[in-house]
C-alpha atoms as a PDB file:
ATOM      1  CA  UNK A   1       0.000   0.000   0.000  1.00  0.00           C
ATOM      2  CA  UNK A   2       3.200   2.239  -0.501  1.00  0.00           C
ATOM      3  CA  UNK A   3       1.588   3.809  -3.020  1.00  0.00           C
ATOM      4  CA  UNK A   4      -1.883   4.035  -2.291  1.00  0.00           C
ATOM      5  CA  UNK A   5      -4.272   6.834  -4.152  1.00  0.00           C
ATOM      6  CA  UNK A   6      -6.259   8.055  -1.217  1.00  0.00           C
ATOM      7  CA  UNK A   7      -5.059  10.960   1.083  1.00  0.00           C
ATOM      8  CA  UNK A   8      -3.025   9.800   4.550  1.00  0.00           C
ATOM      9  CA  UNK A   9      -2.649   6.192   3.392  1.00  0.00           C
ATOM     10  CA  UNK A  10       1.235   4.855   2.143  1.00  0.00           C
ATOM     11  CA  UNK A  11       3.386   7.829   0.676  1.00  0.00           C
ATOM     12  CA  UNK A  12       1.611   8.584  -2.076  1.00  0.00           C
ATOM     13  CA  UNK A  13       2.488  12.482  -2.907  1.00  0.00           C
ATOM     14  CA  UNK A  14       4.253  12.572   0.377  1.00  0.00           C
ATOM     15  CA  UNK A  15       7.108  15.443   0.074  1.00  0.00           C
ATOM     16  CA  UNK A  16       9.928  16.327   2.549  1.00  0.00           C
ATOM     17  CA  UNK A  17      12.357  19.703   2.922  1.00  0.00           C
ATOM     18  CA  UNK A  18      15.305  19.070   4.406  1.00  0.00           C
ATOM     19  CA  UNK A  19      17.858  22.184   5.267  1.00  0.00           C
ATOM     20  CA  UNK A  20      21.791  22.033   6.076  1.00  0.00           C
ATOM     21  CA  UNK A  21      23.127  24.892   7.052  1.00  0.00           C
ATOM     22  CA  UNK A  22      26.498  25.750   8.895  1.00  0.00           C
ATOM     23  CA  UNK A  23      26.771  25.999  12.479  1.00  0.00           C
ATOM     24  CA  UNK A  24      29.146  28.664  14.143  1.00  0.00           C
ATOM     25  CA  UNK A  25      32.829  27.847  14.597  1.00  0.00           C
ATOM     26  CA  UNK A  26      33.318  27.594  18.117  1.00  0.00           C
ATOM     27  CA  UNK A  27      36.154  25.955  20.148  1.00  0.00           C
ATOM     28  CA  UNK A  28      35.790  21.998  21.522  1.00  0.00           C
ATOM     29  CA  UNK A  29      33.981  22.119  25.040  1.00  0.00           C
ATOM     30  CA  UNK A  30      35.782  18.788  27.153  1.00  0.00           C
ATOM     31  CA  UNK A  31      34.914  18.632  30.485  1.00  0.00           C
ATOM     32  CA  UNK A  32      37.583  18.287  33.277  1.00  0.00           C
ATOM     33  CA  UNK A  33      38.846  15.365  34.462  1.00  0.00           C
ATOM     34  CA  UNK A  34      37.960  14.400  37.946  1.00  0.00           C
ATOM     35  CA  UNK A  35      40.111  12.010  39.888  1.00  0.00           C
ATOM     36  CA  UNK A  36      38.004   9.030  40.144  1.00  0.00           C
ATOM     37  CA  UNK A  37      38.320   9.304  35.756  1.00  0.00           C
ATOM     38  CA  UNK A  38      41.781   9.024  36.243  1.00  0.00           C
ATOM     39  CA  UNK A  39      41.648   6.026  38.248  1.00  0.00           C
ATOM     40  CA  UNK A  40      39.185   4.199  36.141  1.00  0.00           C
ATOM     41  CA  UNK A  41      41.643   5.113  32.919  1.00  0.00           C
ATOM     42  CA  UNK A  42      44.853   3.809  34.716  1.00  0.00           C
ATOM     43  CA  UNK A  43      42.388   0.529  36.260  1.00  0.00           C
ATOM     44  CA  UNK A  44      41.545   0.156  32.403  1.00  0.00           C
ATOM     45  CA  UNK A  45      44.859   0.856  31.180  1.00  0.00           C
ATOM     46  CA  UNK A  46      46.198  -2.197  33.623  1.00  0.00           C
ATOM     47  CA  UNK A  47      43.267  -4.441  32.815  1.00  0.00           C
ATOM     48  CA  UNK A  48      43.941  -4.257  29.032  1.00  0.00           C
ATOM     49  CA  UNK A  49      48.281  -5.440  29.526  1.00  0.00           C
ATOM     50  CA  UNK A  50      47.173  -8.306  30.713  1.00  0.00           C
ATOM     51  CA  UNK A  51      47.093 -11.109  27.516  1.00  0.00           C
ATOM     52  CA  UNK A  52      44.179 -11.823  25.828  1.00  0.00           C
ATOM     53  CA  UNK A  53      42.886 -15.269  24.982  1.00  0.00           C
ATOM     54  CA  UNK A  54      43.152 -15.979  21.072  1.00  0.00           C
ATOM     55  CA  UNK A  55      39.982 -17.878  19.737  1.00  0.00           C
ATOM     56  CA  UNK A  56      41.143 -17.506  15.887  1.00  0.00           C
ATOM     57  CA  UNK A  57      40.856 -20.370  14.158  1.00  0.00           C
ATOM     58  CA  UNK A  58      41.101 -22.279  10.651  1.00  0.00           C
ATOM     59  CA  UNK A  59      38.016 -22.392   8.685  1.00  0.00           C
ATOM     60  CA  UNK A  60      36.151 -24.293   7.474  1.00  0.00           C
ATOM     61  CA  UNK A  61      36.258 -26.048  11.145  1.00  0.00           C
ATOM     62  CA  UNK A  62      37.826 -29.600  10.503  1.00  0.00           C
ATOM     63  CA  UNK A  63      36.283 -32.311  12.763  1.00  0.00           C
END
């Protein structure tokens, strides 16, 4: 019914406007970084040395 004839049913005659327009140049807003962010990064940071487990394998899979 995509294109059905009668008004407010599919799409039929349906018409959009879309605008782009610049936005004003303004400098990067980053919030500061509290201490318990630091933490987290360096607990992250010390999670992520240790070695990960390698699932690759060969396909196809030989049984």
């Amino acid at each position: 019914m995509a294109d059905a004839p009668e008004p407010g049913i599919g799409d039929h005659g349906e018409r959009h406007l879309i605008q782009l327009w610049p936005a004003p140049a303004t400098p990067p807003v980053h919030p500061t970084i509290s201490e318990e962010d630091l933490q987290a990064r360096a607990e992250y940071a010390a999670n992520r040395s240790a070695l990960l487990t390698d699932y690759t394998t060969d396909l196809p899979v030989q049984n």
